[in-house]
C-alpha atoms as a PDB file:
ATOM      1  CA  UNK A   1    -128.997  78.063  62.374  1.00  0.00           C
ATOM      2  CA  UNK A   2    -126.862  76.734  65.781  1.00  0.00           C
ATOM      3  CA  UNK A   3    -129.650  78.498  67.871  1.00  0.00           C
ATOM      4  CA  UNK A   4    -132.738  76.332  66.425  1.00  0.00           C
ATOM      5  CA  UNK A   5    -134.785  75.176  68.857  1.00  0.00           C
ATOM      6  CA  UNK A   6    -137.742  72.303  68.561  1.00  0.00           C
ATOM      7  CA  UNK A   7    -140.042  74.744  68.307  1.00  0.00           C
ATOM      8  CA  UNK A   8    -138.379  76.904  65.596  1.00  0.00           C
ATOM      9  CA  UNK A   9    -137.930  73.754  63.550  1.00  0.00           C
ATOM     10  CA  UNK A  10    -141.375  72.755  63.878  1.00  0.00           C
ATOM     11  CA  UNK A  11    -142.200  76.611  62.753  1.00  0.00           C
ATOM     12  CA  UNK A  12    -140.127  75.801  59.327  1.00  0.00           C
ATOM     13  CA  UNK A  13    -142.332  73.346  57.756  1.00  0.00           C
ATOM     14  CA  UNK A  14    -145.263  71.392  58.162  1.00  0.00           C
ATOM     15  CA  UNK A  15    -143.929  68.135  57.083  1.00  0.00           C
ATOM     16  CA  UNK A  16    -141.679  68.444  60.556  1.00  0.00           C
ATOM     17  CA  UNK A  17    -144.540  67.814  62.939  1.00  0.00           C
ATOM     18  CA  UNK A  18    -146.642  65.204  60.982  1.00  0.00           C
ATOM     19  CA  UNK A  19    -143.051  63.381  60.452  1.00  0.00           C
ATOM     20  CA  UNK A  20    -143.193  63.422  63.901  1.00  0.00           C
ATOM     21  CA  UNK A  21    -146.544  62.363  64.954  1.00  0.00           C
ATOM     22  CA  UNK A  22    -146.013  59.321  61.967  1.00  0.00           C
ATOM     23  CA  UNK A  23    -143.041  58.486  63.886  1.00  0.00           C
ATOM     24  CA  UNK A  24    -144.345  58.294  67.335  1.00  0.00           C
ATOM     25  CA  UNK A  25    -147.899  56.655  65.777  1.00  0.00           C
ATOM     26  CA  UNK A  26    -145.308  53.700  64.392  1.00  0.00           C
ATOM     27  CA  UNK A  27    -143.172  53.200  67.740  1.00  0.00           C
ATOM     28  CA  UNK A  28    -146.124  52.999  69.453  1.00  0.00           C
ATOM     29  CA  UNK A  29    -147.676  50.313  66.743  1.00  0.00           C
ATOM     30  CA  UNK A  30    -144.357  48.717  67.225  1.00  0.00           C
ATOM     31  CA  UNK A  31    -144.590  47.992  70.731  1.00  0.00           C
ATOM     32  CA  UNK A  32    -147.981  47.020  70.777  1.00  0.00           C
ATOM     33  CA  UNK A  33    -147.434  44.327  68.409  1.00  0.00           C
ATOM     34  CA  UNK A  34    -144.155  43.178  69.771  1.00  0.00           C
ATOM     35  CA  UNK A  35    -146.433  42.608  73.397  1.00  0.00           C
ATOM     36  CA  UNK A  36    -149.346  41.096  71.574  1.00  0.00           C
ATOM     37  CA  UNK A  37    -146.489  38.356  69.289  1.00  0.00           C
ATOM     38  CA  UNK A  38    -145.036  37.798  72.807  1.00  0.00           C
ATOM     39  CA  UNK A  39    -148.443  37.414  74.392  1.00  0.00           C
ATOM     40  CA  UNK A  40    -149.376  34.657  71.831  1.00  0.00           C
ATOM     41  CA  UNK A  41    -146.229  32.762  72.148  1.00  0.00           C
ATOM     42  CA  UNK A  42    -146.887  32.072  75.632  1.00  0.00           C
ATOM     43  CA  UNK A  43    -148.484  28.867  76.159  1.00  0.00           C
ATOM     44  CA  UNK A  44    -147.567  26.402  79.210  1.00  0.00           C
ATOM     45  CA  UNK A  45    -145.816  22.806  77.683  1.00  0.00           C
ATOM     46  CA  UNK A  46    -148.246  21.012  80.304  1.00  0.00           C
ATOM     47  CA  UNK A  47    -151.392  22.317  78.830  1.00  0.00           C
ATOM     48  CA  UNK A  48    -150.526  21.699  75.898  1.00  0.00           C
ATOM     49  CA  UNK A  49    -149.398  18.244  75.979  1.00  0.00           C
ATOM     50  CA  UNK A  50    -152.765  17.390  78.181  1.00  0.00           C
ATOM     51  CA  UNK A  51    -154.632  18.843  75.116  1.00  0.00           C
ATOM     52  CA  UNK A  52    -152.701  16.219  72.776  1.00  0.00           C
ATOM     53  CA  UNK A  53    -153.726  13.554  75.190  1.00  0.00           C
ATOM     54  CA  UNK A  54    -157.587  14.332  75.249  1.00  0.00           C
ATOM     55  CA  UNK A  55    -157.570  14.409  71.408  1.00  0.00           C
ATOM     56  CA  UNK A  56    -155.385  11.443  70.391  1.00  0.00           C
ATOM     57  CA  UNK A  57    -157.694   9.687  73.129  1.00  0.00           C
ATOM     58  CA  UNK A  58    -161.048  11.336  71.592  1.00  0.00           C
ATOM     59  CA  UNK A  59    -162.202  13.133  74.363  1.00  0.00           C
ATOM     60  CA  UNK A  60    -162.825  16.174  72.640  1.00  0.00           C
ATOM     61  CA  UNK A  61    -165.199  17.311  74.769  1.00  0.00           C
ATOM     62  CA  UNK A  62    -162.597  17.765  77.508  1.00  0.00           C
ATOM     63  CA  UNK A  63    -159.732  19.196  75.056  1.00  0.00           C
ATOM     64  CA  UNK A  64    -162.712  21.659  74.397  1.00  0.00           C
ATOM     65  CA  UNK A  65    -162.468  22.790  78.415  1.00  0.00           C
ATOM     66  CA  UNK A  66    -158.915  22.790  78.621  1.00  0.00           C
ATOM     67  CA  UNK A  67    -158.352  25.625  75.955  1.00  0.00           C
ATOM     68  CA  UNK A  68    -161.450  27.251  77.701  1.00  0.00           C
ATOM     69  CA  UNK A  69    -159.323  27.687  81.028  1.00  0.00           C
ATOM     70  CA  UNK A  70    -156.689  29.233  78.896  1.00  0.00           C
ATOM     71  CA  UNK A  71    -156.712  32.756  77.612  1.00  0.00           C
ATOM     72  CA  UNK A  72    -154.312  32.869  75.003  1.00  0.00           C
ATOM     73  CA  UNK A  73    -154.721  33.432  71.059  1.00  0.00           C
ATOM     74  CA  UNK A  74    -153.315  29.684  70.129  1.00  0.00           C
ATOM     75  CA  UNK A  75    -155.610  28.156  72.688  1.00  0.00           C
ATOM     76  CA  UNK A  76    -158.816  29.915  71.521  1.00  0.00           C
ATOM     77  CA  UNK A  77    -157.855  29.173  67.644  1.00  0.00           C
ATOM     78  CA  UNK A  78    -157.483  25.395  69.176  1.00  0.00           C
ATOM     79  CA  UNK A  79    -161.104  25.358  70.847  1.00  0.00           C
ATOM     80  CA  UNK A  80    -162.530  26.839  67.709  1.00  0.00           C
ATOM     81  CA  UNK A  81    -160.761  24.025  65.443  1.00  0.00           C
ATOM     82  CA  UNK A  82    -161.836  21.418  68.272  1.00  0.00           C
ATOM     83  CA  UNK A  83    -165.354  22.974  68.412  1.00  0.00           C
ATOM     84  CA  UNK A  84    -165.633  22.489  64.550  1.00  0.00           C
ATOM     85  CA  UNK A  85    -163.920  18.767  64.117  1.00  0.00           C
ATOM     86  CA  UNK A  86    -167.455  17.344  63.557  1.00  0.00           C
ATOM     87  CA  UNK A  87    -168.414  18.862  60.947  1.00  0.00           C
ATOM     88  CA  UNK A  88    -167.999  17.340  57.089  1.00  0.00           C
ATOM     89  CA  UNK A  89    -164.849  18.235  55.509  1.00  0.00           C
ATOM     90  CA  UNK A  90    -165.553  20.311  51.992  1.00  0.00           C
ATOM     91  CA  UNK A  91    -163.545  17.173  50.070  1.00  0.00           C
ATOM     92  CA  UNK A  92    -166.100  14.929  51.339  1.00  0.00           C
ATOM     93  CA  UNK A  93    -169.288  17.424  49.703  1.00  0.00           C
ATOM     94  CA  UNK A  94    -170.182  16.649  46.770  1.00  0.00           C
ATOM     95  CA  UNK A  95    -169.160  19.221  44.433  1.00  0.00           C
ATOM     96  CA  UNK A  96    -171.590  19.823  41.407  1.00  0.00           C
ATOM     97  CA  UNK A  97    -168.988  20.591  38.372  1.00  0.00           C
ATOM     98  CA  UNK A  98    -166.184  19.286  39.833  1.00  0.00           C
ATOM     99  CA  UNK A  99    -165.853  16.140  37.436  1.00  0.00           C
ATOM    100  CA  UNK A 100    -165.374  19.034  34.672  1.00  0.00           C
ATOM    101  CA  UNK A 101    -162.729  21.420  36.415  1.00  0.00           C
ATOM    102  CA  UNK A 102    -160.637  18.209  36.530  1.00  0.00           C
ATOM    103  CA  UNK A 103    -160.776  17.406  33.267  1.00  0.00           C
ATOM    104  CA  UNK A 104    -159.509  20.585  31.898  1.00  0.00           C
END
């Protein structure tokens, strides 16, 4: 038993070397979404504060461009909520059946 090697524990059982690819499979998992959290966290205070400015002011259209010229996760999600700020809001619908879910 002192004289065991990798290879004559992986010889003992099978549960040894999938244990072990599991374990490098999760490190690696790990990492990657450690880089992509970091990745999405990084977004320049300018840009975003010119991207207030266009949409308090109503250029849209503009805001629109500036998350364009910006490849991060929080700017596309911004361009697709920009991109979508015309259209109706669901509260605004009407909703057949709704007068009788509220009376319930």
């Amino acid at each position: 038993m002192e004289n065991m090697t990798l290879l004559g524990i992986l010889k003992i059982s099978i549960v040894i070397p999938i244990l072990m690819i599991c374990s490098i499979i999760m490190v690696a998992y790990a990492l990657e979404r450690f880089w992509a959290f970091m990745k999405v966290g990084q977004l320049d205070g300018h840009l975003s504060e010119r991207i207030k400015q266009c949409v308090r002011q109503g250029q849209i259209k503009e805001a629109i461009a500036l998350c364009g010229k910006n490849n991060s996760f929080i700017t596309h999600s911004l361009e697709v909520a920009l991109n979508a700020a015309h259209f109706p809001r669901l509260s605004a619908l009407p909703c057949p059946g709704l007068k009788e879910l509220a009376s319930v």
